[in-house]
Structures are given as structure tokens and as C-alpha cells.
C-alpha atoms as a PDB file:
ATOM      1  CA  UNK A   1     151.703  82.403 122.604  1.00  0.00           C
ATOM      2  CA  UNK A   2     153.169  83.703 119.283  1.00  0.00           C
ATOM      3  CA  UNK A   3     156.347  82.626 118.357  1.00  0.00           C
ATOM      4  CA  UNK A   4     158.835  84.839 118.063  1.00  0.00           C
ATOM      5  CA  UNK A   5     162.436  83.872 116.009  1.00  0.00           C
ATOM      6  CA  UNK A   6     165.861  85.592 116.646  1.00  0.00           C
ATOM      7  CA  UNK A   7     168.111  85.118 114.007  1.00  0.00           C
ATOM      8  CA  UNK A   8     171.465  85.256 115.277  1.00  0.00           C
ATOM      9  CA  UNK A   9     174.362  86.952 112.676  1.00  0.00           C
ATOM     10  CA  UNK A  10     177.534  88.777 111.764  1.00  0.00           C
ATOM     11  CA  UNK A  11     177.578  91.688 109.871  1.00  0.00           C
ATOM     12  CA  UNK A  12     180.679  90.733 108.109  1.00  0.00           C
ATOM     13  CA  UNK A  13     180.718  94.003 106.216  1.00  0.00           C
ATOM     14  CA  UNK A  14     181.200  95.664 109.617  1.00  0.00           C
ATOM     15  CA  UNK A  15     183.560  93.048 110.607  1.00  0.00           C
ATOM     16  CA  UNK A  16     185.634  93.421 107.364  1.00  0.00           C
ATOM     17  CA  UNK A  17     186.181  96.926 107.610  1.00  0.00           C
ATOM     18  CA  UNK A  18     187.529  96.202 111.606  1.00  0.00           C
ATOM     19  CA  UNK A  19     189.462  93.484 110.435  1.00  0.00           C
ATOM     20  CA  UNK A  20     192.040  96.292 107.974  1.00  0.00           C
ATOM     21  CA  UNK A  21     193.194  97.610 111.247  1.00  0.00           C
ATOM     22  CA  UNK A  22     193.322  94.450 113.300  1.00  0.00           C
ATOM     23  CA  UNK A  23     195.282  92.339 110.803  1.00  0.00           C
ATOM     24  CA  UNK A  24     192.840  89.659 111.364  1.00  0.00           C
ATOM     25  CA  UNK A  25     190.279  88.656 108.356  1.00  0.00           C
ATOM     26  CA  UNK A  26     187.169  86.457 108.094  1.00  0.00           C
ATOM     27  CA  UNK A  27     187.803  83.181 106.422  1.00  0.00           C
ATOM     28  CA  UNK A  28     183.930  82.215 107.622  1.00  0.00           C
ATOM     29  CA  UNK A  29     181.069  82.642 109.851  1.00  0.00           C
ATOM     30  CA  UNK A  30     178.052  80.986 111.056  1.00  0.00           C
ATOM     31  CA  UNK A  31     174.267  82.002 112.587  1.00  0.00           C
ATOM     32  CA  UNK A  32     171.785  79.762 113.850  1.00  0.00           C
ATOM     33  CA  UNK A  33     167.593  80.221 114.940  1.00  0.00           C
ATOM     34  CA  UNK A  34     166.346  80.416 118.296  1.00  0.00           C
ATOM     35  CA  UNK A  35     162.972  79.381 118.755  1.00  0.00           C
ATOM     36  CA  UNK A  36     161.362  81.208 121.365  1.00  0.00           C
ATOM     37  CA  UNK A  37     157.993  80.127 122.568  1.00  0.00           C
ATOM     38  CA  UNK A  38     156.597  79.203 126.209  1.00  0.00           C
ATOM     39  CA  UNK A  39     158.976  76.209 126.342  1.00  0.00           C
ATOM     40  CA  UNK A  40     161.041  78.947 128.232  1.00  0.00           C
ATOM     41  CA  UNK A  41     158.151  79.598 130.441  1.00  0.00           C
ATOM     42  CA  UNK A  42     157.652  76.256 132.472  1.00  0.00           C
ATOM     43  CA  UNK A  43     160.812  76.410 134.543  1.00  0.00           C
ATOM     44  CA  UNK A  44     160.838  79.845 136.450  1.00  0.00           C
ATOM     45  CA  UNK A  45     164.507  80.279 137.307  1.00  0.00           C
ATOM     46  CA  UNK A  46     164.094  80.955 140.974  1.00  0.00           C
ATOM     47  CA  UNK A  47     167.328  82.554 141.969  1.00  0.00           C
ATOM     48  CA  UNK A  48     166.369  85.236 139.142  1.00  0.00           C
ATOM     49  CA  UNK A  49     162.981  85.624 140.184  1.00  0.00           C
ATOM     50  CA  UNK A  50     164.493  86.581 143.610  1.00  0.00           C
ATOM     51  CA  UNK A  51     166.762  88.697 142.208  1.00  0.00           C
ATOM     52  CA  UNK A  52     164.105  90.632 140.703  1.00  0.00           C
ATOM     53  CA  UNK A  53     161.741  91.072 143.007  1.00  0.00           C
ATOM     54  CA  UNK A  54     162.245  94.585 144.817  1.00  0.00           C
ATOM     55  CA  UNK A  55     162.515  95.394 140.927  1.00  0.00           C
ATOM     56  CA  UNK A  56     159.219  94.311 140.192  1.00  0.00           C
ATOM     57  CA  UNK A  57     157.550  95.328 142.710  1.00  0.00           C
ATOM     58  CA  UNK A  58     158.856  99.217 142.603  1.00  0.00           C
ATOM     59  CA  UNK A  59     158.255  99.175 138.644  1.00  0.00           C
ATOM     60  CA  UNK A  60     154.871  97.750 139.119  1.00  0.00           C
ATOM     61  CA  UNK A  61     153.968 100.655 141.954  1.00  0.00           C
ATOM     62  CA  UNK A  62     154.569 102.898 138.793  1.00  0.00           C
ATOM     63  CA  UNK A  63     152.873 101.240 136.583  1.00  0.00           C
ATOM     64  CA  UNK A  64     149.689  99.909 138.073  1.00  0.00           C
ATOM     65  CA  UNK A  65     147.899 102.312 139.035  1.00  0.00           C
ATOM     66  CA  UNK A  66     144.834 102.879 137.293  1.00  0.00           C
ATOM     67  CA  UNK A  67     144.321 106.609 135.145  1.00  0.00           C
ATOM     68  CA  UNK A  68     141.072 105.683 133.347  1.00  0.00           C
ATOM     69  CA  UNK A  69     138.521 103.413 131.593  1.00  0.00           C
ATOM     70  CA  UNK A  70     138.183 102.979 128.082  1.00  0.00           C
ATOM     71  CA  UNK A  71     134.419 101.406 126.348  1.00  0.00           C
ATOM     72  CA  UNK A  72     135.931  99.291 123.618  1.00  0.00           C
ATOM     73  CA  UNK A  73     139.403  98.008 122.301  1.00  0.00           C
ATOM     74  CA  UNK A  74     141.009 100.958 121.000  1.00  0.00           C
ATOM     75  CA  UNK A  75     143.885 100.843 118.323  1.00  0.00           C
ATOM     76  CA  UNK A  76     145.633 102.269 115.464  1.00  0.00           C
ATOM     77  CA  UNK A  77     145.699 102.048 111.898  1.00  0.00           C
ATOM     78  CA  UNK A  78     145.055 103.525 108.188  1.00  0.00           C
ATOM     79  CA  UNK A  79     143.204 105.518 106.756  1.00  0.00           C
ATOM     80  CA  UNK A  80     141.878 106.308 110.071  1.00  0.00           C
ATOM     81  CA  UNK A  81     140.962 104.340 113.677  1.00  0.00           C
ATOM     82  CA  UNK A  82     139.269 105.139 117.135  1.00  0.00           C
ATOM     83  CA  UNK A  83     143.109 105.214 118.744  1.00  0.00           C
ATOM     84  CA  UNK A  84     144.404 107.376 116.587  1.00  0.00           C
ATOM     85  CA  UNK A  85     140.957 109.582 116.156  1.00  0.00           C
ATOM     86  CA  UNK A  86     140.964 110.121 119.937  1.00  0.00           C
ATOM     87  CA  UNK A  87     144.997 110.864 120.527  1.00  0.00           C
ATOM     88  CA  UNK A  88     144.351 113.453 117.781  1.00  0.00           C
ATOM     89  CA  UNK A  89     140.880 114.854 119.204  1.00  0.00           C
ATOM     90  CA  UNK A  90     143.101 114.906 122.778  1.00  0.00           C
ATOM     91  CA  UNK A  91     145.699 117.401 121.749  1.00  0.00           C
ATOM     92  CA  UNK A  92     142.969 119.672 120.449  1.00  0.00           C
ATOM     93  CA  UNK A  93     141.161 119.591 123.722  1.00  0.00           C
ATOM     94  CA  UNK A  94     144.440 120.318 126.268  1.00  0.00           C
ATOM     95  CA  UNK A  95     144.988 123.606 124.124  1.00  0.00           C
ATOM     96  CA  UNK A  96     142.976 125.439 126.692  1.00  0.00           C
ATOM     97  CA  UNK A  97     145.583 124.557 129.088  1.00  0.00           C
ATOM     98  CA  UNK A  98     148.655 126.791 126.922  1.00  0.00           C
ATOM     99  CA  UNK A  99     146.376 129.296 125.951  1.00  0.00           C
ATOM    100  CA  UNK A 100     145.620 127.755 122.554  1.00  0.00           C
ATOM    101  CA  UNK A 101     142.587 127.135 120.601  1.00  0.00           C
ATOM    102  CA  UNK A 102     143.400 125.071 117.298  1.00  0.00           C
ATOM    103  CA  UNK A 103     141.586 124.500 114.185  1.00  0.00           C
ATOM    104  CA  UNK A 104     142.785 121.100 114.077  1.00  0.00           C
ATOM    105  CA  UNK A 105     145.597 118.895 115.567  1.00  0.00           C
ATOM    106  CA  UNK A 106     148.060 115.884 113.618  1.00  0.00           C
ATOM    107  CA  UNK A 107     149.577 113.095 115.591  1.00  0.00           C
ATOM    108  CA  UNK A 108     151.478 110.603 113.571  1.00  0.00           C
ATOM    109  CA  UNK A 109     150.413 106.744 113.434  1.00  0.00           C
ATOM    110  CA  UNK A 110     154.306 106.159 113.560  1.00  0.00           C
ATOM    111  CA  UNK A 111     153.948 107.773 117.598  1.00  0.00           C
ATOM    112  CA  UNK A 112     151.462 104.845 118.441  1.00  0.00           C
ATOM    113  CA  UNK A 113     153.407 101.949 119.585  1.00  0.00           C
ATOM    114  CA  UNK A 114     150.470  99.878 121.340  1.00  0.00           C
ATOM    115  CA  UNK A 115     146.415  99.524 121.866  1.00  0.00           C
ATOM    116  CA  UNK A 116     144.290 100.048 124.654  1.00  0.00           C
ATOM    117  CA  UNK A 117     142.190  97.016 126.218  1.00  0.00           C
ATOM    118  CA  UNK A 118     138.458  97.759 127.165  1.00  0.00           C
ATOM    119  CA  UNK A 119     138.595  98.602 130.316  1.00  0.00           C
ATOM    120  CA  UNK A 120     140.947  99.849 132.987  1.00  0.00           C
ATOM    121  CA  UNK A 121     143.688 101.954 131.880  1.00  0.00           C
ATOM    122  CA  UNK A 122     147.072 101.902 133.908  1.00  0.00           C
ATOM    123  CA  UNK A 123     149.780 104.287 133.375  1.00  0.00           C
ATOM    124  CA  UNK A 124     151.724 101.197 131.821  1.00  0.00           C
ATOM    125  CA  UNK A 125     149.491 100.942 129.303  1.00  0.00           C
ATOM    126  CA  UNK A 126     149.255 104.786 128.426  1.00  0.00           C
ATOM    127  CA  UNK A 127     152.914 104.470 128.819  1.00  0.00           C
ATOM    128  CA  UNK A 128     152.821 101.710 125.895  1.00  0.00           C
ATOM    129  CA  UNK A 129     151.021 103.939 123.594  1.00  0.00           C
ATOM    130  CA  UNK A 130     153.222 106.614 123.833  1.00  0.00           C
ATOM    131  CA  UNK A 131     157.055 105.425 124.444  1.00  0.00           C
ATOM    132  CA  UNK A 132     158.830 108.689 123.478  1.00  0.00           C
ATOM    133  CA  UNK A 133     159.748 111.660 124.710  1.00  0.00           C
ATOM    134  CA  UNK A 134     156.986 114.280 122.959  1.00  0.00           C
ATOM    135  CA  UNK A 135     156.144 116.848 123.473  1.00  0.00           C
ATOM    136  CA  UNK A 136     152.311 118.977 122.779  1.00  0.00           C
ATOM    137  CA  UNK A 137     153.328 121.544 120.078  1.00  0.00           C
ATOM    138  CA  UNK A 138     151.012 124.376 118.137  1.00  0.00           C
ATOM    139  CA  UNK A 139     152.384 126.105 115.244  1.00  0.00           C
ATOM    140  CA  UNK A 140     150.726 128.276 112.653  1.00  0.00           C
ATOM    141  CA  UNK A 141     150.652 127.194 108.925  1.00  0.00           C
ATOM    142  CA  UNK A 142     148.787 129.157 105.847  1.00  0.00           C
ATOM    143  CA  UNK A 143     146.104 127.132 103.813  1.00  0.00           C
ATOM    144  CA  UNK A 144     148.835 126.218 101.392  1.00  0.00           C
ATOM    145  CA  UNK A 145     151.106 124.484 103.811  1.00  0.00           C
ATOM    146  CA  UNK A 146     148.185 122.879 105.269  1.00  0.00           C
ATOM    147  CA  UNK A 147     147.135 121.398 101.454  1.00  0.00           C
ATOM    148  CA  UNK A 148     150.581 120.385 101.034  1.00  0.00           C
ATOM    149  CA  UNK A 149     150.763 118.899 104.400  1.00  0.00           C
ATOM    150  CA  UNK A 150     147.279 116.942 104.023  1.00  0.00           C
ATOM    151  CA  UNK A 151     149.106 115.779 100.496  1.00  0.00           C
ATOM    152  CA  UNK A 152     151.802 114.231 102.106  1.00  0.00           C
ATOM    153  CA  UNK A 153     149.169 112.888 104.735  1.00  0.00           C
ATOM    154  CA  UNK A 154     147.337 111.460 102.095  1.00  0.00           C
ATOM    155  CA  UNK A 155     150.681 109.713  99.897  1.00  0.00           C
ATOM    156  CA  UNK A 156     151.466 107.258 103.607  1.00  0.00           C
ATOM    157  CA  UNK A 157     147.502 106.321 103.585  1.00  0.00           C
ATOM    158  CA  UNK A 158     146.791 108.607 106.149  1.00  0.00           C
ATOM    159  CA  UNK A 159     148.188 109.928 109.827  1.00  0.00           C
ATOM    160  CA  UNK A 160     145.687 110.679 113.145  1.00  0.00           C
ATOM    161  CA  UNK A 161     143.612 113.928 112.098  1.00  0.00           C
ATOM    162  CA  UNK A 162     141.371 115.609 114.684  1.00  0.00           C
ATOM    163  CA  UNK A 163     137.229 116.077 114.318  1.00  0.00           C
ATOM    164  CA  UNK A 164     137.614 119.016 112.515  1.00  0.00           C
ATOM    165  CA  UNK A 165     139.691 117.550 109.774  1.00  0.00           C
ATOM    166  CA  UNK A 166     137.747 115.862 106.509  1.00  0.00           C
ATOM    167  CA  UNK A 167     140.212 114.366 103.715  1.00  0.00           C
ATOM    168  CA  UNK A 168     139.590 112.382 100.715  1.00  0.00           C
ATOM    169  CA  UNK A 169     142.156 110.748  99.188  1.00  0.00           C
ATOM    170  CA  UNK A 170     143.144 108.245  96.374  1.00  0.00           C
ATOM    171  CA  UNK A 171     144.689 104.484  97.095  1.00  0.00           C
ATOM    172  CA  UNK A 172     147.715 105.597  95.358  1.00  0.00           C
ATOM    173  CA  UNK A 173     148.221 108.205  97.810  1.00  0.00           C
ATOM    174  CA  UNK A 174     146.649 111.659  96.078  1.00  0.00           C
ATOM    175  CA  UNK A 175     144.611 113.789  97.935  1.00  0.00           C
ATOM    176  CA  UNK A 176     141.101 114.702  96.359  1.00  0.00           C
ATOM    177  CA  UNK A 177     140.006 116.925  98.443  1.00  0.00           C
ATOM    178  CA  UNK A 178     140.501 118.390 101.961  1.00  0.00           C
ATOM    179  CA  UNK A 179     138.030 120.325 104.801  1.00  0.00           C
ATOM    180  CA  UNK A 180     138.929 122.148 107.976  1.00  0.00           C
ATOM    181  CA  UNK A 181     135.846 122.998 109.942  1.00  0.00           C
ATOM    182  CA  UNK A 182     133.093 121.875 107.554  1.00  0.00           C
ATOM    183  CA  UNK A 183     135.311 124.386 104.986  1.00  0.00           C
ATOM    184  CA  UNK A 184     137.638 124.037 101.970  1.00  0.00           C
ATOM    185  CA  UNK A 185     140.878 125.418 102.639  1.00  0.00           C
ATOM    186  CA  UNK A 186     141.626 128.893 102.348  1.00  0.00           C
ATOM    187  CA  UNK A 187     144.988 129.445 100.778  1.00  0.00           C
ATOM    188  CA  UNK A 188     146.095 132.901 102.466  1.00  0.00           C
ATOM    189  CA  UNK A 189     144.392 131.760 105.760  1.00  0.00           C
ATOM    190  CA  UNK A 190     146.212 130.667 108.660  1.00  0.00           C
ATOM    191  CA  UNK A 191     145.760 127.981 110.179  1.00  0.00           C
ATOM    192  CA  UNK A 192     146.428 126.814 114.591  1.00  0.00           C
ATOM    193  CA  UNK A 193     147.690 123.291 114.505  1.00  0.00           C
ATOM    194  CA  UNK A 194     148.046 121.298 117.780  1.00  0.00           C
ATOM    195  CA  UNK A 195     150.903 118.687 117.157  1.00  0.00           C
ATOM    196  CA  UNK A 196     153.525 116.612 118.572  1.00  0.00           C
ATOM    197  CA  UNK A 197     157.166 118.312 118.805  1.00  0.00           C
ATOM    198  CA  UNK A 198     158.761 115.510 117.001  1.00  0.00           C
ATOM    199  CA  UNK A 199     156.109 115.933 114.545  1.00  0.00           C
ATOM    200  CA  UNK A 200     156.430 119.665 113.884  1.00  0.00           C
ATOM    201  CA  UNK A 201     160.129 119.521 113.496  1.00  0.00           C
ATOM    202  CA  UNK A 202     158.946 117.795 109.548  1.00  0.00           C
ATOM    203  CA  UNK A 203     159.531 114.239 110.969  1.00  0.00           C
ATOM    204  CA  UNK A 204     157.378 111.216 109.360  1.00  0.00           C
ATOM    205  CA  UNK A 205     157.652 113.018 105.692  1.00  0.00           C
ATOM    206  CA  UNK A 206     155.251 115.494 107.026  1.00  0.00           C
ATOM    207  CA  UNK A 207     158.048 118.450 105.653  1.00  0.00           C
ATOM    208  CA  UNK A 208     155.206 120.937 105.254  1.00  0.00           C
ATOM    209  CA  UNK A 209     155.585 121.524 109.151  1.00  0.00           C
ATOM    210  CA  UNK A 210     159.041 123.118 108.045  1.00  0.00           C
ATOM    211  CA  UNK A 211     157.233 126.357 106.782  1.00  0.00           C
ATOM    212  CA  UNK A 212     155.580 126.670 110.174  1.00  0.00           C
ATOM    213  CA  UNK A 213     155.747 129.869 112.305  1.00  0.00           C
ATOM    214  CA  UNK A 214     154.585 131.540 115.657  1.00  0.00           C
ATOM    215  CA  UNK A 215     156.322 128.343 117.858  1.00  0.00           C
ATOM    216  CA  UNK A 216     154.520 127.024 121.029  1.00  0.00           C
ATOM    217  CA  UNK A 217     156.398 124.406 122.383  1.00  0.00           C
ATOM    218  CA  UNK A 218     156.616 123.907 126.272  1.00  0.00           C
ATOM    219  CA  UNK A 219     159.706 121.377 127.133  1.00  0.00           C
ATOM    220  CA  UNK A 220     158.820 121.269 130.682  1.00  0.00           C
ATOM    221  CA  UNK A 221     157.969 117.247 131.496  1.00  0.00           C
ATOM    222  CA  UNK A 222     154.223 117.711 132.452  1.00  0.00           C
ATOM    223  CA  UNK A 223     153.574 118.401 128.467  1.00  0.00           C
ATOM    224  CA  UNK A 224     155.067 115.174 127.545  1.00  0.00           C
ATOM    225  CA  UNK A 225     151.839 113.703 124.918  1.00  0.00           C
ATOM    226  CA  UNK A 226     151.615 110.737 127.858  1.00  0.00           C
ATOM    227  CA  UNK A 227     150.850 112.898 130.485  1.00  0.00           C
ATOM    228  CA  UNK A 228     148.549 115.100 128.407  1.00  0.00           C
ATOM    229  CA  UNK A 229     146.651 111.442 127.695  1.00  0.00           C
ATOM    230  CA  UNK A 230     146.536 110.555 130.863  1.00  0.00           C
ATOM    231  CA  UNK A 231     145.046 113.892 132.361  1.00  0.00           C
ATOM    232  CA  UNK A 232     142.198 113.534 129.294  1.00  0.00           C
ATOM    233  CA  UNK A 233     141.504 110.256 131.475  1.00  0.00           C
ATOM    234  CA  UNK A 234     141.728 111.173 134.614  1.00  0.00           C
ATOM    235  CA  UNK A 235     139.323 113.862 134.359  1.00  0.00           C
ATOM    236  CA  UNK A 236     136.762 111.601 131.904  1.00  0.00           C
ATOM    237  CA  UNK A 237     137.081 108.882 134.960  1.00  0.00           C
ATOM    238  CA  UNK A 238     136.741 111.447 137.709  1.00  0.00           C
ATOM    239  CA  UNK A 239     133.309 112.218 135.902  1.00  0.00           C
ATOM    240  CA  UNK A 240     132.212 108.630 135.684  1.00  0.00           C
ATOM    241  CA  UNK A 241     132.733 108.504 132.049  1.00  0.00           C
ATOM    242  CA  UNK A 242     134.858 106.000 130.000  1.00  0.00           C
ATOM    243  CA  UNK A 243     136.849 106.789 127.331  1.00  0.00           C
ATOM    244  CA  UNK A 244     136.096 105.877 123.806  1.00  0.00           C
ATOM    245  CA  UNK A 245     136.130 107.396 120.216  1.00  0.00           C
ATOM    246  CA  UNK A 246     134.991 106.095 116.665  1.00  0.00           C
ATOM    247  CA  UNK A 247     135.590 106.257 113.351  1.00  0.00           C
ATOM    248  CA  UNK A 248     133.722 108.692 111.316  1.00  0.00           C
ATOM    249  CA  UNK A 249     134.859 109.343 107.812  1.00  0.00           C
ATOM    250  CA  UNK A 250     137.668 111.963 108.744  1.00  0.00           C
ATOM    251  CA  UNK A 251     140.215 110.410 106.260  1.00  0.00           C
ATOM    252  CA  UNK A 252     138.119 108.735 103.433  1.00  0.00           C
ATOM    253  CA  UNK A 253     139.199 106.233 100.698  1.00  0.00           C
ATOM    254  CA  UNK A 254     138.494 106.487  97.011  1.00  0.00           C
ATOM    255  CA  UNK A 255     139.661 105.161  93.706  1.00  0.00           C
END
């Protein structure tokens, strides 16, 4: 097991400022280190366990159940990765569902909180890939907001882009060149861009997203990005087929 530490403190600057209007002051203070490791896991406290248990066993009738398959280990990382290829790729592919048809799609590496296994999917794990609260989002953006966007893509190393996407960019963070569709970018064209809400608002320094128009954002709790995932799945599993994705030179690095 990997050890974890937990340093225990005071912010005393916090604790000064409280201690004007208390009339009390610090004269000192003290932290220690916990070690945590699977000492703690040889004596199961029993009365907890118990307490627990009609807990567990409703959380676990939540989370167990089984949405898909994937064919390999699938995670997320810079420049690009099969994870964050495929969450990308997904959000183009449910735009048939609202109507849409984008050129491309964006979903931040920053959204990805976890990996998938090979195998069996549960809605846990989709769950642990996607925590939050986002929701699918298209927006319209002209070929100059889209270079300035890919720019800002390319000065954090690189975000999830979808198939149709092609960068190249620098180590330091410039972007050489950019593609949409097997095409350079067309400055007065517009361009459909499948997203996450969050994402669209200009979070994760992508501020190009400000200068977006023509808004399609559903709030109902079926377009939450984990349920979008999880239909993507479902209907890949219902078909036999496992889930997988690879990396293919969509984001590429150069000196």
C-alpha cells in the first residue's frame, strides 16, 4: 500500500487575526505526522463495521453495477492519452442526441480525476473519472478564437482534443501549428465546439471560450458528462464491443 502522511497544523495567521477580537494570542503551537499505512488495516473495528453496513451495502447497489467494458488500462495525461482521447471523441459523438454536429470537442485534463481498469466498468468507476457536476456544452467560436484557444491549449502542454483536432506545439508551450478536419484554420470561419459547461464558462485558462456565442447548454441531470460516458458504454457493451481508444498524434511535441 502507498503511504500516505497527514501533517497536522495551525494556520496561525488565521488564528492571529481571531485572536484581535478574542483577547487571546498565540504564545506557541505544535503539529506532529501521522503515518498512515495498512498498520490501520489489521484490526477491523467491529462495532463500526456494523454500523456501516446498511451504508455499504445501499452505496454499493449504486455503484456496482456494471455500464461497460474497456480493452486496455485507460488514463490521462499530456500532451495527449487514450482517456482523455476517448472522453473528448465521446462528447463529439452524443451531439446527435441535442441536435448538434461539432467540428471538434475540448474536455479539460483538470475534469479527469481517475483511470479506467481493463475490463468491467461500474458506475463507481465512471463516477471516479468524472466527480463534478458538468455539464455537455456546444458553443460557436470563429477560427481566431479557436487559434487563440488551441494557444492557450498548447502553453499547459495540452488538454483532451477530439479526432478531428491536429496541434503541434513547442515544449515551452507555443503552438506551431493547428488543423481542424485535415484543414488549417480559417480565421472568419466558425467553428461547433462540443465542451464541458465548466469548461466553456473560460475555466482552466482556456479564456478564449469567453468570446463564444450561439449557447447550447442543457442543465437537466441526464446531460451531466458521467451520464453521457456511461450511455457511450452502455450502447458499445450492448453491441458486444469494449471500449478502448489510442493515441494518435492529435497533440504533437516539438522543439
Amino acid at each position: 500500500m502507498c503511504k500516505r502522511l497527514i501533517y497536522c497544523g495551525l494556520l496561525s495567521a488565521a488564528l492571529m487575526a481571531a485572536s484581535c477580537s478574542s483577547g487571546y494570542k498565540i504564545t506557541g503551537f505544535q503539529r506532529s505526522r501521522i503515518l498512515i499505512d495498512s498498520t490501520f488495516d489489521t484490526a477491523a473495528d467491529k462495532d463500526l463495521a456494523q454500523f456501516i453496513k446498511p451504508y455499504k451495502r445501499q452505496v454499493d447497489s449504486i455503484m456496482s453495477p456494471v455500464v461497460g467494458r474497456t480493452s486496455e488500462y485507460m488514463y490521462a495525461d499530456r500532451p495527449e492519452s487514450n482517456l482523455s482521447n476517448l472522453l473528448a471523441d465521446i462528447l463529439v459523438w452524443c451531439g446527435k442526441d441535442y441536435g448538434e454536429r461539432p467540428d471538434f470537442a475540448i474536455y479539460n485534463i483538470g475534469g479527469i480525476r481517475s483511470a479506467f481498469a481493463k475490463g468491467d466498468v461500474t458506475y463507481g468507476d465512471v463516477l471516479d473519472v468524472a466527480p463534478f457536476e458538468n455539464k455537455i456544452c456546444f458553443v460557436t467560436l470563429t477560427g481566431r478564437d479557436v487559434t487563440e484557444l488551441f494557444g492557450q491549449i498548447a502553453a499547459v502542454g495540452g488538454e483532451g482534443v477530439s479526432h478531428e483536432v491536429e496541434l503541434v506545439i513547442t515544449k515551452d508551450g507555443k503552438l506551431k501549428s493547428a488543423k481542424v478536419g485535415g484543414r488549417a484554420i480559417a480565421p472568419d470561419a466558425q467553428y461547433r465546439i462540443a465542451t464541458l459547461d465548466y469548461v466553456a464558462q473560460g475555466n482552466d485558462n482556456m479564456t478564449a471560450f469567453k468570446n463564444s456565442t450561439d449557447l447550447n447548454s442543457p442543465q437537466s441531470k441526464d446531460n451531466n458528462v458521467r451520464f453521457i460516458i456511461m450511455r457511450y458504454m452502455q450502447e458499445k457493451m450492448s453491441q458486444g464491443e469494449s471500449v478502448g481508444s489510442r493515441i494518435e498524434g492529435r497533440i504533437k511535441t516539438e522543439d
